[in-house]
N, C-alpha and C. Protein backbone atom coordinates (compact mmCIF):
# COMPACT_ATOMS: atom_id res chain seq x y z
N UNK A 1 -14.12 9.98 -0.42
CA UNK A 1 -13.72 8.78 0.30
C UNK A 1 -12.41 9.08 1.04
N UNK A 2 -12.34 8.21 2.24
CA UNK A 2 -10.61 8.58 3.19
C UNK A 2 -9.89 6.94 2.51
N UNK A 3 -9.02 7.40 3.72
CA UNK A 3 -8.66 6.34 3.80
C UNK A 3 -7.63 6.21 5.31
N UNK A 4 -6.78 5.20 6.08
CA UNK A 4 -6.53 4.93 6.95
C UNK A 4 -5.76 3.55 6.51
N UNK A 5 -4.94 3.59 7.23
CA UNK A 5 -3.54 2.40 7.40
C UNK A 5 -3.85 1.50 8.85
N UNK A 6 -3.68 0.16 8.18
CA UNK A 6 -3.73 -0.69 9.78
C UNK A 6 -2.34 -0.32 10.23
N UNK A 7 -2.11 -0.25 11.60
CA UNK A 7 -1.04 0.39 12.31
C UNK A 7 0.55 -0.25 11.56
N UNK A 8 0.25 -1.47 11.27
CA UNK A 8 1.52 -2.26 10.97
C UNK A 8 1.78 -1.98 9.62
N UNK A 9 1.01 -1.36 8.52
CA UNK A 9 0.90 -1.23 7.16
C UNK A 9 1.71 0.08 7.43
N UNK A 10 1.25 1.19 8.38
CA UNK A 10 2.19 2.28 8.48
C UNK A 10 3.34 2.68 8.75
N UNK A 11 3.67 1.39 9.87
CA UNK A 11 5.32 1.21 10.21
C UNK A 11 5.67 0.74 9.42
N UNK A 12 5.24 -0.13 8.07
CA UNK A 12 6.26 -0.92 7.12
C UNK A 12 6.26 -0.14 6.00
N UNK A 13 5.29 0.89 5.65
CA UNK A 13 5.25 2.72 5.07
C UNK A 13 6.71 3.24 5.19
N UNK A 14 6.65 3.55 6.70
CA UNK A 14 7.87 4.11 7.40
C UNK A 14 9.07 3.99 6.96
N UNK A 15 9.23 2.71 7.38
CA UNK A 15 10.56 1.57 7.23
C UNK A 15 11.14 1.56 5.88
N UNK A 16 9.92 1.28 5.05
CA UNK A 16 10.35 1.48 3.18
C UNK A 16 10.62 3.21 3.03
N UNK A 17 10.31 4.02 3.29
CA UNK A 17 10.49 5.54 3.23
C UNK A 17 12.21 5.61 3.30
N UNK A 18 12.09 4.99 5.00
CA UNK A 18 14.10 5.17 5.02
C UNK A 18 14.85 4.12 4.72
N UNK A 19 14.57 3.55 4.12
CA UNK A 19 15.23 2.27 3.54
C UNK A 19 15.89 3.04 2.01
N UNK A 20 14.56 3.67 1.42
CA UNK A 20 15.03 4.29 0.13
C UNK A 20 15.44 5.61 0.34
N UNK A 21 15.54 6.18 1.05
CA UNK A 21 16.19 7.49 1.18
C UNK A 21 17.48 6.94 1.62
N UNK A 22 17.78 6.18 2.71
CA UNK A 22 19.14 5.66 2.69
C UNK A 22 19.86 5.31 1.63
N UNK A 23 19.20 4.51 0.51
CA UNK A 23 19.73 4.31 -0.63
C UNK A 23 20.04 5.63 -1.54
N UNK A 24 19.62 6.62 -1.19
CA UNK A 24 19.81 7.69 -2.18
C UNK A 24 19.06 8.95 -2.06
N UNK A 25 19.10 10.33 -1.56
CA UNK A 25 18.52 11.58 -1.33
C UNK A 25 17.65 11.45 -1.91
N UNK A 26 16.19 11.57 -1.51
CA UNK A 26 14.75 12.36 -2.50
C UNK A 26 14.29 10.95 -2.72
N UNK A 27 14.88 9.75 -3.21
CA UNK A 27 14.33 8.39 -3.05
C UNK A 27 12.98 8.22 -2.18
N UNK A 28 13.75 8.35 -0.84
CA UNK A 28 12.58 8.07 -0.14
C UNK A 28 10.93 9.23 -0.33
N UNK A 29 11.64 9.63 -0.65
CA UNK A 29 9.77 11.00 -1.12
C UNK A 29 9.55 10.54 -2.57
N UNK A 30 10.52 9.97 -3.16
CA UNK A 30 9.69 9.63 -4.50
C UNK A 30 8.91 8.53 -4.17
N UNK A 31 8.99 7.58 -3.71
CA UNK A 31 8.55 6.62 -2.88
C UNK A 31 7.17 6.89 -2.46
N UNK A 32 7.43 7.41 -1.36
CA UNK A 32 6.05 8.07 -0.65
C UNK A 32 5.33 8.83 -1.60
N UNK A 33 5.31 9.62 -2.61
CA UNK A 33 4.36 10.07 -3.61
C UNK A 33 4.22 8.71 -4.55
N UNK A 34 4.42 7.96 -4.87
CA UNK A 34 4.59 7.06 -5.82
C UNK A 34 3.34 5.98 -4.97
N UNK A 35 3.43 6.22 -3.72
CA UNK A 35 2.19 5.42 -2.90
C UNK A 35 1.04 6.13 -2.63
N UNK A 36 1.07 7.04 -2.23
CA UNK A 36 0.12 8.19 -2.23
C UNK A 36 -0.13 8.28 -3.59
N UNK A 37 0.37 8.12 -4.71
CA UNK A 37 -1.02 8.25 -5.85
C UNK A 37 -1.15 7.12 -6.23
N UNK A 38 -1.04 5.88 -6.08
CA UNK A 38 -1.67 4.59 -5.89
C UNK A 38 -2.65 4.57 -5.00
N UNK A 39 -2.85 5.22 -3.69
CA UNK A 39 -3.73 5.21 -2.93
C UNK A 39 -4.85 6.22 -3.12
N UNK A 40 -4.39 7.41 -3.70
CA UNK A 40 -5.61 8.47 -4.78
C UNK A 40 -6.25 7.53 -5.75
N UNK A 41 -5.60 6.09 -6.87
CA UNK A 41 -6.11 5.95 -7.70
C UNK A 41 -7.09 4.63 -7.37
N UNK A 42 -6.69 4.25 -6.10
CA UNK A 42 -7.84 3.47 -5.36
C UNK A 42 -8.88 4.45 -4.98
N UNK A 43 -9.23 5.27 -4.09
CA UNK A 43 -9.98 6.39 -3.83
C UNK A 43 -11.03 6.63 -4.76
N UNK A 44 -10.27 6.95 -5.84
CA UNK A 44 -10.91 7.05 -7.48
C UNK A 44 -12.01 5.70 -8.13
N UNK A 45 -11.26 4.52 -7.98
CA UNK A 45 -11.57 3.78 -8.62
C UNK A 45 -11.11 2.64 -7.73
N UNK A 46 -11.85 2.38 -6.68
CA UNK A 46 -11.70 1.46 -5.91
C UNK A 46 -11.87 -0.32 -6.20
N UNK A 47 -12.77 -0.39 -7.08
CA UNK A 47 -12.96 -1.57 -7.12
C UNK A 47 -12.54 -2.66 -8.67
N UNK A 48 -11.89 -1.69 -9.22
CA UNK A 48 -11.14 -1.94 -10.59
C UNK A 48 -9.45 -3.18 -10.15
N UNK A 49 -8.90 -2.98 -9.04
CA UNK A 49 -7.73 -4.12 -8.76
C UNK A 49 -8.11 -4.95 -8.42
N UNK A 50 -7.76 -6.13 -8.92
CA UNK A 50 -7.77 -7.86 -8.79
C UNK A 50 -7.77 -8.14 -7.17
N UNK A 51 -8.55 -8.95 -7.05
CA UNK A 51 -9.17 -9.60 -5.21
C UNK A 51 -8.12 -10.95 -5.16
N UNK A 52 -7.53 -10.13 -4.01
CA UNK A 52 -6.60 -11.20 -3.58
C UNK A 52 -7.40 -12.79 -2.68
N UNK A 53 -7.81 -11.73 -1.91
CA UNK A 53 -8.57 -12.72 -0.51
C UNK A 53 -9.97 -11.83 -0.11
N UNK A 54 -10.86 -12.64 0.06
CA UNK A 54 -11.99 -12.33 0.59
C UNK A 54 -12.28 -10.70 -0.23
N UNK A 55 -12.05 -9.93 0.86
CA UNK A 55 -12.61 -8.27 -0.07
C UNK A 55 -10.99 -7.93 -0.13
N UNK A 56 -10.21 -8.45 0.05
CA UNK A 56 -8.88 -7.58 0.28
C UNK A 56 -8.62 -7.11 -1.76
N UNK A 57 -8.16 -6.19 -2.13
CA UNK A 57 -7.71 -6.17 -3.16
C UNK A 57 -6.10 -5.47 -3.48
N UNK A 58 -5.53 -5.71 -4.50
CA UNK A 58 -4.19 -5.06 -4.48
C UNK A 58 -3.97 -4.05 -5.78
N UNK A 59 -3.41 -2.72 -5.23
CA UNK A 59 -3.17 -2.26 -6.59
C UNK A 59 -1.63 -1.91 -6.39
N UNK A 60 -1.07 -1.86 -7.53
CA UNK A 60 0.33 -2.09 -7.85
C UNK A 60 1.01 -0.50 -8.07
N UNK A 61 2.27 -0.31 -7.10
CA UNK A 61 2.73 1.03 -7.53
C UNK A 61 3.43 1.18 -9.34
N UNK A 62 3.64 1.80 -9.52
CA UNK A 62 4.16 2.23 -11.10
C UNK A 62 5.95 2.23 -10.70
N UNK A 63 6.27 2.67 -10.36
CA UNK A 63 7.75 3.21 -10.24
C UNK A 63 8.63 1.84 -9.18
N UNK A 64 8.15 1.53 -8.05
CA UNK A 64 8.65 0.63 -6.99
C UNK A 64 8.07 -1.01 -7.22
N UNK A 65 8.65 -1.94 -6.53
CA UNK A 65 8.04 -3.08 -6.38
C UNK A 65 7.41 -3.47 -5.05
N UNK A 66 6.26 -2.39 -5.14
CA UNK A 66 5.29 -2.84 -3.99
C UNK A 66 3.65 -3.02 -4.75
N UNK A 67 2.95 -3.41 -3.95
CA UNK A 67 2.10 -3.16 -4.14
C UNK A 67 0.73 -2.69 -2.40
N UNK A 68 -0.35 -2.15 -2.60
CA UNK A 68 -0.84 -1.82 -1.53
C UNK A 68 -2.25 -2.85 -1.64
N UNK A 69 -2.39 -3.61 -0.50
CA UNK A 69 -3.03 -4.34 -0.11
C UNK A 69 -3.99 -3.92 0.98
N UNK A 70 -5.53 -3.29 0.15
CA UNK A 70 -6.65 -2.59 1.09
C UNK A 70 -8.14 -3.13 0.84
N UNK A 71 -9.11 -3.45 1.69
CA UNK A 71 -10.12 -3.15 1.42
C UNK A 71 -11.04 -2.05 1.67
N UNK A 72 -12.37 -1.90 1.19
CA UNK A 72 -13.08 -0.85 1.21
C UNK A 72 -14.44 -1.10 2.57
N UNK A 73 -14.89 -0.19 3.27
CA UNK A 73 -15.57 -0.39 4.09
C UNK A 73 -16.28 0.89 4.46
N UNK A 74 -17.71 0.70 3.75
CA UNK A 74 -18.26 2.32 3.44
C UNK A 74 -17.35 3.07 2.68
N UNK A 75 -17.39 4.35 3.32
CA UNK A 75 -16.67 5.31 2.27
C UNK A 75 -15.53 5.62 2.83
N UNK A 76 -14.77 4.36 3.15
CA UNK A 76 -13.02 4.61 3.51
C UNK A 76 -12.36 3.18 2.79
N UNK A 77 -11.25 3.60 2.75
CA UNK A 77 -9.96 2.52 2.00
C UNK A 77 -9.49 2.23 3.13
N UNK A 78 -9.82 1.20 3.67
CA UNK A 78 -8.33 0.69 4.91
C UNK A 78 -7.43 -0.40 3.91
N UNK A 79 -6.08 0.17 4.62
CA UNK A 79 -5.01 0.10 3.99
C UNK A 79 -4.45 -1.04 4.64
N UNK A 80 -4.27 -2.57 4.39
CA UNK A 80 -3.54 -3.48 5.48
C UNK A 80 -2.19 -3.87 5.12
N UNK A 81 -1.59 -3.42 3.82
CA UNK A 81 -0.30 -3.40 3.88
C UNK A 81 0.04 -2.66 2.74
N UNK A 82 1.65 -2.05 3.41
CA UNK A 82 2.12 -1.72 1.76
C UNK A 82 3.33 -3.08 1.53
N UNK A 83 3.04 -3.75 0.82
CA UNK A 83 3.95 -5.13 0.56
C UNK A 83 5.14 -4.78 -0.54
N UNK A 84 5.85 -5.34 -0.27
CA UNK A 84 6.97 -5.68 -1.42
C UNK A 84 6.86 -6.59 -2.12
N UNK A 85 6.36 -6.58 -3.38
CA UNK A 85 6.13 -7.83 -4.15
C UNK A 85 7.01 -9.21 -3.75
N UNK A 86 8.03 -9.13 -3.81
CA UNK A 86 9.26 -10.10 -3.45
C UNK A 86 9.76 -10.71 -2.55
N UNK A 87 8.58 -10.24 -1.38
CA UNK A 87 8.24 -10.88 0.07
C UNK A 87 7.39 -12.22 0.17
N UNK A 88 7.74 -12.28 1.53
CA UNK A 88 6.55 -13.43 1.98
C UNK A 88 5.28 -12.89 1.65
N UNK A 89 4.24 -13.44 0.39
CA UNK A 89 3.45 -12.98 0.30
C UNK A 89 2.15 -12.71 0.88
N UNK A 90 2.34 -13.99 2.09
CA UNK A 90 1.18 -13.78 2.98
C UNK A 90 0.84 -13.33 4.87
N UNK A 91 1.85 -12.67 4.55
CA UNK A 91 2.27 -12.35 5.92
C UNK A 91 1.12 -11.61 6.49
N UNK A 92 0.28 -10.66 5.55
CA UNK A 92 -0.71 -9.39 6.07
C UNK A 92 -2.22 -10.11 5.97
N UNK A 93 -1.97 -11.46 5.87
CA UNK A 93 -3.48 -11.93 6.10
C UNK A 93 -3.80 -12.09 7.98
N UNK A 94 -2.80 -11.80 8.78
CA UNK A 94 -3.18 -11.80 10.28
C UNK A 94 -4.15 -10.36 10.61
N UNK A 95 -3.89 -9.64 9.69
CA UNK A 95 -4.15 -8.22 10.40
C UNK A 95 -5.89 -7.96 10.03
N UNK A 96 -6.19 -8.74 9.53
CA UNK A 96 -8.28 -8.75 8.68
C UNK A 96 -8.68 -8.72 10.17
C-alpha cells in the first residue's frame, strides 16, 4: 500500500518539522520519524483507528501531540492532515 498527503497536510508536515527543530536540534527529525511510523502503522493496519467523519480515520503519534487524519482509497492512505491535537479540531474537514 502507498500513501500521499493532501497538499495542505504537507505544508502543515513542513511547518511542524521547523517549528520543532527551532525548538531544539534533531527535534524536528524526531518528529518526522515519529510520523512516518504512524503512517507505516496505518499502511499495516489501516482500519484498526477510530472514524472520525465519514471514512476519515485518526491515528495518534506516540511521542508528539498530533495526530494524522487519513482515509483509505484502494490500495493508498491519503493523508488529509497532520493535526495538533490542541487545535481547531475541525479545520481539515474542507479538504474531503
Amino acid at each position: 500500500m502507498t500513501f500521499s498527503f493532501h497538499p495542505e497536510a504537507d505544508e502543515e508536515f513542513g511547518k511542524a518539522i521547523d517549528y520543532y527543530e527551532s525548538c531544539q536540534q534533531g527535534l524536528g527529525e524526531d518528529f518526522y520519524s515519529e510520523v512516518h511510523a504512524a503512517i507505516q502503522r496505518i499502511i499495516d493496519f489501516s482500519g484498526v483507528w477510530p472514524v472520525l467523519d465519514g471514512d476519515v480515520r485518526r491515528c495518534l503519534t506516540h511521542r508528539f501531540p498530533y495526530g494524522i487524519l487519513y482515509s483509505v482509497d484502494k490500495q493508498e492512505v491519503f493523508i488529509l492532515a497532520v493535526m495538533h491535537l490542541r487545535r481547531d479540531p475541525g479545520y481539515w474537514k474542507q479538504r474531503r
